[in-house]
N, C-alpha and C. Protein backbone atom coordinates (compact mmCIF):
# COMPACT_ATOMS: atom_id res chain seq x y z
N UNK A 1 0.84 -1.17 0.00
CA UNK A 1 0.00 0.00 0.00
C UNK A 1 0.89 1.24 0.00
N UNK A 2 0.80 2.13 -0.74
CA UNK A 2 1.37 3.68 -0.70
C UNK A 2 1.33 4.23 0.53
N UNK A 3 2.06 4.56 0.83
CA UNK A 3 2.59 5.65 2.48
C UNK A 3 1.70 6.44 2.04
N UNK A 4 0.45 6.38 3.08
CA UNK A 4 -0.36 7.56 3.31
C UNK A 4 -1.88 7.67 2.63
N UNK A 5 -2.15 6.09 1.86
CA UNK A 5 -3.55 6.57 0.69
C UNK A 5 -3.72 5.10 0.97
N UNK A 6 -4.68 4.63 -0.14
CA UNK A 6 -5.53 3.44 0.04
C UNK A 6 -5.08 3.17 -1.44
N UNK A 7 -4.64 1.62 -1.30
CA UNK A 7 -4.46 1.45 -3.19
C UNK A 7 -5.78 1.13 -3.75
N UNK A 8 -6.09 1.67 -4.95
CA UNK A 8 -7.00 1.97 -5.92
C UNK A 8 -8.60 3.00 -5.66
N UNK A 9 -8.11 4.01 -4.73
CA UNK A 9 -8.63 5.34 -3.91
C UNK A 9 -8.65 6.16 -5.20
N UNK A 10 -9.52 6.88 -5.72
CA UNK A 10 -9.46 7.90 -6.97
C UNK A 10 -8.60 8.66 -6.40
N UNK A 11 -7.40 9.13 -7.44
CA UNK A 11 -6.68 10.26 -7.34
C UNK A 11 -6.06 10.27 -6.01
N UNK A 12 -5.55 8.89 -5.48
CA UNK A 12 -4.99 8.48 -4.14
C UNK A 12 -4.98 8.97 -2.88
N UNK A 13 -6.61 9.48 -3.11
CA UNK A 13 -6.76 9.93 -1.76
C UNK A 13 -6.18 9.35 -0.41
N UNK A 14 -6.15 10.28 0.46
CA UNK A 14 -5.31 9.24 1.52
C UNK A 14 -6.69 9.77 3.13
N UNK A 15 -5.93 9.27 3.93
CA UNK A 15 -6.66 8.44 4.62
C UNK A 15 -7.31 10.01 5.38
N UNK A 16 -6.38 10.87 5.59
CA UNK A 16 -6.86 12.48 6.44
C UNK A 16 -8.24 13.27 5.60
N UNK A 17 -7.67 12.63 3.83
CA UNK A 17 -9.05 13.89 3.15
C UNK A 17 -10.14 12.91 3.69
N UNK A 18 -10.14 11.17 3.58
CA UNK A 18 -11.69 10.79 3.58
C UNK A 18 -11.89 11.32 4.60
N UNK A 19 -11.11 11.12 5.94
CA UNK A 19 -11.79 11.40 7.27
C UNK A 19 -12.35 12.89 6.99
N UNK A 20 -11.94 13.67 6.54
CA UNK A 20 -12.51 15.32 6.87
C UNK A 20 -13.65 14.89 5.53
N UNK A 21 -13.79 14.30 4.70
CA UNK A 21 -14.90 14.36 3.74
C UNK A 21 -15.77 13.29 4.80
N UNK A 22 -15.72 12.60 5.38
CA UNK A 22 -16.39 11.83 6.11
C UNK A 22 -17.14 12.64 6.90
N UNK A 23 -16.55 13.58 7.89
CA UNK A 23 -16.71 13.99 8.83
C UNK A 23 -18.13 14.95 8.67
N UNK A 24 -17.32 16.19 7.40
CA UNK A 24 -18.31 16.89 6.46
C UNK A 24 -20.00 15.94 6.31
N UNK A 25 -19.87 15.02 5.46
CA UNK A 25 -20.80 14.27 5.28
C UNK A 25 -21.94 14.09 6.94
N UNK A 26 -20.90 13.98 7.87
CA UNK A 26 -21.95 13.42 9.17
C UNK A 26 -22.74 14.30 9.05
N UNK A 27 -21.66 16.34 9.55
CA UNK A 27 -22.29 17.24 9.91
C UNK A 27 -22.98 17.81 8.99
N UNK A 28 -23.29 16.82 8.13
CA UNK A 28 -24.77 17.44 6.79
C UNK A 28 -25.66 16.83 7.16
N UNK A 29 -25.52 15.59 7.77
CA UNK A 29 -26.66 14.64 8.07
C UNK A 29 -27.39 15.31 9.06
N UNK A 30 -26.43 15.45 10.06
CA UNK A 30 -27.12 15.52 10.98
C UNK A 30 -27.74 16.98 11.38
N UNK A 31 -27.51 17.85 10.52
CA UNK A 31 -28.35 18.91 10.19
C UNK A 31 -29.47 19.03 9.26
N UNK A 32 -29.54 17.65 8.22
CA UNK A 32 -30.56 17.35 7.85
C UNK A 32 -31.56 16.95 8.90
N UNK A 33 -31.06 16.03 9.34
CA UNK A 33 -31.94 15.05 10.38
C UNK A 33 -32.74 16.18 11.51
N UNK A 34 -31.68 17.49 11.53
CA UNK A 34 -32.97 18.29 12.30
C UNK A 34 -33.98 19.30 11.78
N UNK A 35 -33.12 19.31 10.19
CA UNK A 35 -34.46 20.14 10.03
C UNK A 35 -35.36 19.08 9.17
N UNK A 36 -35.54 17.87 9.42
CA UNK A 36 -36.57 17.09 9.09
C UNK A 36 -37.27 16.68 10.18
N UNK A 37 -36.81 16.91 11.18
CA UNK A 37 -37.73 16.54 12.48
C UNK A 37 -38.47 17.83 12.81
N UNK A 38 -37.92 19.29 11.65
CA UNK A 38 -38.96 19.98 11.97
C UNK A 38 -40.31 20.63 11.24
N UNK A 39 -40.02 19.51 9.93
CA UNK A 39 -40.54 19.20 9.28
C UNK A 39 -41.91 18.56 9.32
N UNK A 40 -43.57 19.16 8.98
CA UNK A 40 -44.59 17.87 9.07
C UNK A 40 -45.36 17.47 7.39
N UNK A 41 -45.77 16.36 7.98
CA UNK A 41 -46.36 15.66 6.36
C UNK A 41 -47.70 15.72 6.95
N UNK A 42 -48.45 15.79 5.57
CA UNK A 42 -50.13 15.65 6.27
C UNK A 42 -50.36 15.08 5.12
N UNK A 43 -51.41 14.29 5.47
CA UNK A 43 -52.21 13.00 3.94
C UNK A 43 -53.81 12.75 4.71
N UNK A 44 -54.63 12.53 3.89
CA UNK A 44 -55.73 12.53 3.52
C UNK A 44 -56.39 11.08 3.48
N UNK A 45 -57.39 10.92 3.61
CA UNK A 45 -58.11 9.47 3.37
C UNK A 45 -59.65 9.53 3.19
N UNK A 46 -60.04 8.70 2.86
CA UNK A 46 -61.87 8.87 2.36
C UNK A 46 -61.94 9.76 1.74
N UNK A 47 -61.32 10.55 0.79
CA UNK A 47 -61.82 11.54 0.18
C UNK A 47 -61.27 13.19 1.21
N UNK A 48 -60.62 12.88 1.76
CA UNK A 48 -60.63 14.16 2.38
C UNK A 48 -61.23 13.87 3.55
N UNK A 49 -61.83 13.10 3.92
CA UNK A 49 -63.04 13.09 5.52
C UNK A 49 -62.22 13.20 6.74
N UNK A 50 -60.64 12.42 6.62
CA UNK A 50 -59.92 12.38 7.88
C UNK A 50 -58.46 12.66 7.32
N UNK A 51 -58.22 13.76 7.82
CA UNK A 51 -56.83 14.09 7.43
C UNK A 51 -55.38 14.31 8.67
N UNK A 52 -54.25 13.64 8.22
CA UNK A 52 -53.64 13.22 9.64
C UNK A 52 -52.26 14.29 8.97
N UNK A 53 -51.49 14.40 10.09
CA UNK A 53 -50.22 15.51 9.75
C UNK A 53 -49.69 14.94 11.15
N UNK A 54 -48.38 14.61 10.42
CA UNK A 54 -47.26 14.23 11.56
C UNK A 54 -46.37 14.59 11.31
N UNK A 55 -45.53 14.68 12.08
CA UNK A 55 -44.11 15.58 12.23
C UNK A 55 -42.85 14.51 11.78
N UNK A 56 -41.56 15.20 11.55
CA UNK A 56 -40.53 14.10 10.99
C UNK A 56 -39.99 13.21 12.13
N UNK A 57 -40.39 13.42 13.02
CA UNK A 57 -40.24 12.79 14.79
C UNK A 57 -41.24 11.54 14.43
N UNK A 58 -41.75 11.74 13.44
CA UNK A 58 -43.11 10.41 13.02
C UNK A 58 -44.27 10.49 14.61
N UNK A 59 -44.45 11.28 14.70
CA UNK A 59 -45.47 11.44 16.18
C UNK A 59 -46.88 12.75 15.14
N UNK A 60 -47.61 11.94 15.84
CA UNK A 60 -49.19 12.29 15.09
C UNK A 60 -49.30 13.68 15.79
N UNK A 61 -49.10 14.87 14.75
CA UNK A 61 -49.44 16.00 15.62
C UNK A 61 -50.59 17.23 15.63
N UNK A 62 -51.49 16.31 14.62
CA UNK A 62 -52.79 16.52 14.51
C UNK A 62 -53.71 15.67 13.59
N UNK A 63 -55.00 15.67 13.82
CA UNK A 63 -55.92 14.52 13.36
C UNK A 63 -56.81 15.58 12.81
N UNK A 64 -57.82 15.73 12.06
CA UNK A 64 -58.96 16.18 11.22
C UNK A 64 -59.82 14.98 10.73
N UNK A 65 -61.09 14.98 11.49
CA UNK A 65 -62.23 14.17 11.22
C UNK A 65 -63.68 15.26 10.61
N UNK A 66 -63.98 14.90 9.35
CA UNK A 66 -64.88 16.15 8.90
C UNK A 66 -66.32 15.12 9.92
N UNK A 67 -67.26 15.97 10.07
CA UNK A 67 -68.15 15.89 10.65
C UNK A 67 -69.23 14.69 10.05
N UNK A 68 -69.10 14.92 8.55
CA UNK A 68 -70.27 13.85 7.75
C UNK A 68 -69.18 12.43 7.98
N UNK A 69 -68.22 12.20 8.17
CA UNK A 69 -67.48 11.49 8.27
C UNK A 69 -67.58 10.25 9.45
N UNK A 70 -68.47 11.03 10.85
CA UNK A 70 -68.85 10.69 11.78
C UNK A 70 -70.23 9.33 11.50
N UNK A 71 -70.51 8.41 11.27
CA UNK A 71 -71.05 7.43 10.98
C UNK A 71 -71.26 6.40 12.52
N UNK A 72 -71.79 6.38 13.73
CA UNK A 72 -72.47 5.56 14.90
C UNK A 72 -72.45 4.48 14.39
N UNK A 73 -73.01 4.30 13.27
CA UNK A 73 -73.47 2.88 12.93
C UNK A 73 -72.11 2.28 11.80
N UNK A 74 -70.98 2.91 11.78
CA UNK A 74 -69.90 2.13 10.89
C UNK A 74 -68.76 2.97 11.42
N UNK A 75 -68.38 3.03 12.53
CA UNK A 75 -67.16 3.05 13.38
C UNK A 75 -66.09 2.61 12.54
N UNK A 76 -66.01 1.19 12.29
CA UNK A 76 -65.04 0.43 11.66
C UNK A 76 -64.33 1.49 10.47
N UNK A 77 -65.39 1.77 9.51
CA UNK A 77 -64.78 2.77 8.81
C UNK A 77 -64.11 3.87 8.63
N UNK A 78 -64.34 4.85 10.01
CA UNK A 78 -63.95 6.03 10.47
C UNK A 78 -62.45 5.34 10.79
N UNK A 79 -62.57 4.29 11.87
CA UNK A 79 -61.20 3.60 12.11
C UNK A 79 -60.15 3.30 10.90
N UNK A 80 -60.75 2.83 10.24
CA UNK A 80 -60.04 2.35 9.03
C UNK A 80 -59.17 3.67 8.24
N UNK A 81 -60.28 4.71 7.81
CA UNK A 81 -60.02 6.19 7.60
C UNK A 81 -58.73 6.88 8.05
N UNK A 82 -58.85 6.73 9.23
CA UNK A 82 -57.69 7.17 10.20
C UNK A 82 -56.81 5.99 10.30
N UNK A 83 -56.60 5.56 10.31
CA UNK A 83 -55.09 4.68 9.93
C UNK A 83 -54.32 4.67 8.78
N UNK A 84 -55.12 4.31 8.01
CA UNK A 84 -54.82 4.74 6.46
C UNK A 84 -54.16 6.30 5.84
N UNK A 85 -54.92 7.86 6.95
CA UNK A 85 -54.39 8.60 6.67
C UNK A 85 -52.83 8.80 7.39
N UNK A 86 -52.79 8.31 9.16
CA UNK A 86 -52.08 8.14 9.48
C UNK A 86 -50.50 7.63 9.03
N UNK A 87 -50.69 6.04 8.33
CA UNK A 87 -49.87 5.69 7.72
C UNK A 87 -49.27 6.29 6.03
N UNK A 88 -49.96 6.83 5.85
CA UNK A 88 -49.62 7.64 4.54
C UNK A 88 -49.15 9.02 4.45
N UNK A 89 -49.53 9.75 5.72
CA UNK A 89 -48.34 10.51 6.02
C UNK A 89 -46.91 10.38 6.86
N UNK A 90 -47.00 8.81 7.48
CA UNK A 90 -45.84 8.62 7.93
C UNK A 90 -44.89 8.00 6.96
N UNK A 91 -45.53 7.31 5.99
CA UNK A 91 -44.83 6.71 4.40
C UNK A 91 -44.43 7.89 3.74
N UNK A 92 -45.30 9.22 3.38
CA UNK A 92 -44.85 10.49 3.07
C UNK A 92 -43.16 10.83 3.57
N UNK A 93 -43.60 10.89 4.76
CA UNK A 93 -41.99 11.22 5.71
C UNK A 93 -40.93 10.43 5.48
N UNK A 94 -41.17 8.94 5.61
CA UNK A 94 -40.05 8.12 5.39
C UNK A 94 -39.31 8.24 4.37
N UNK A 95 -40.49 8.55 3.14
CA UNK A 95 -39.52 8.63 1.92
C UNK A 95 -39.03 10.01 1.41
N UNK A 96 -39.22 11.12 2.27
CA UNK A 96 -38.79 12.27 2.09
C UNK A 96 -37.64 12.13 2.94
N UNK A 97 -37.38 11.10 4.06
CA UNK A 97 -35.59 11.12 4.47
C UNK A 97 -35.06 10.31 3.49
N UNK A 98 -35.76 9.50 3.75
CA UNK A 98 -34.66 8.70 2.08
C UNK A 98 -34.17 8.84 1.05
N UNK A 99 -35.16 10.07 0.81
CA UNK A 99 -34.73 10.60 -0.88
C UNK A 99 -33.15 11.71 -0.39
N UNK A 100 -33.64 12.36 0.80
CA UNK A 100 -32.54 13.26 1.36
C UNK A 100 -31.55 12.49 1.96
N UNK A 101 -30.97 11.63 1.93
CA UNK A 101 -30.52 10.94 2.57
C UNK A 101 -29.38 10.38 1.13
N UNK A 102 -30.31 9.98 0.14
CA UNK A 102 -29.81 9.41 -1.14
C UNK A 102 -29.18 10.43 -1.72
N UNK A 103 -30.14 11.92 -1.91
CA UNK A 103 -29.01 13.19 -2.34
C UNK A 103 -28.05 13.33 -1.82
N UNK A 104 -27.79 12.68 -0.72
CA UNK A 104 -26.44 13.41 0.54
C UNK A 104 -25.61 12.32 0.06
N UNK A 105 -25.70 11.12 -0.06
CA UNK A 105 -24.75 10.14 -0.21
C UNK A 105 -24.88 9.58 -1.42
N UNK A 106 -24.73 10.37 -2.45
CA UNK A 106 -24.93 9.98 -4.04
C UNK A 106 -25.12 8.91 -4.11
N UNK A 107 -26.38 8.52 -3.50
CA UNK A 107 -27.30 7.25 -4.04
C UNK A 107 -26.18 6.01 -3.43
N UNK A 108 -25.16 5.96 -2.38
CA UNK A 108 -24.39 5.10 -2.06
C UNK A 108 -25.65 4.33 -0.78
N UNK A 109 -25.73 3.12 -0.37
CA UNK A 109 -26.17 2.54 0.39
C UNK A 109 -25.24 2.64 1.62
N UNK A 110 -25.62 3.30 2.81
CA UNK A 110 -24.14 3.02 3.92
C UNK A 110 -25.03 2.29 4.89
N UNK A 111 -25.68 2.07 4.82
CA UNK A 111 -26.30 0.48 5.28
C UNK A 111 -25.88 1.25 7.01
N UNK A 112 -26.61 2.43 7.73
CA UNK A 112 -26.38 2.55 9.21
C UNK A 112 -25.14 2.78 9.68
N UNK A 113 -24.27 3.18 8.18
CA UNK A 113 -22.60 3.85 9.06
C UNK A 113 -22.45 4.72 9.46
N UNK A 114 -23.49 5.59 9.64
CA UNK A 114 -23.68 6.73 10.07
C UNK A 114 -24.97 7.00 11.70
């Protein structure tokens, strides 16, 4: 191995630039990671009847049930309504870190090295 680089490193980088390009990389993350937690998603279900908005913390931080929506006699559905919007704005979120996540690390997989 070459004093000071990694053999077959583009342009023989050596071991001080990855660490400071490494390092760079964290302190992007992890300034992503907060302004996505201050970030909220909101999604819709039945047509609009129950609409859920959660924060990038993935914590439900408001619910909207329209009134005709309210059904005594089919609960199940209202239930159903609200989960469905629930989970579709937390699927919203997930894949809005991922996509930011993929811009930050040119589409490299680091599989939690970070």
């Amino acid at each position: 191995m070459a004093k000071g680089g990694f053999r077959g490193m583009p342009g023989g980088m050596n071991q001080a630039a990855m660490m400071k390009q490494a390092q760079k990389m964290q302190q992007e993350m992890l300034r992503m990671q907060e302004e996505m937690e201050n970030k909220t998603y909101t999604a819709a279900a039945g047509g609009g009847m129950v609409t859920a908005e959660v924060s990038g913390k993935h914590q439900l931080v408001n619910l909207t049930i329209k009134e005709e929506a309210v059904d005594p006699d089919d609960v199940d559905m209202l239930q159903d309504m609200i989960i469905a919007a629930v989970n579709e704005a937390m699927r919203t979120a997930d894949n809005d870190a991922a996509n930011n996540m993929s811009r930050l690390t040119g589409g490299l997989n680091l599989g939690g090295l970070f």
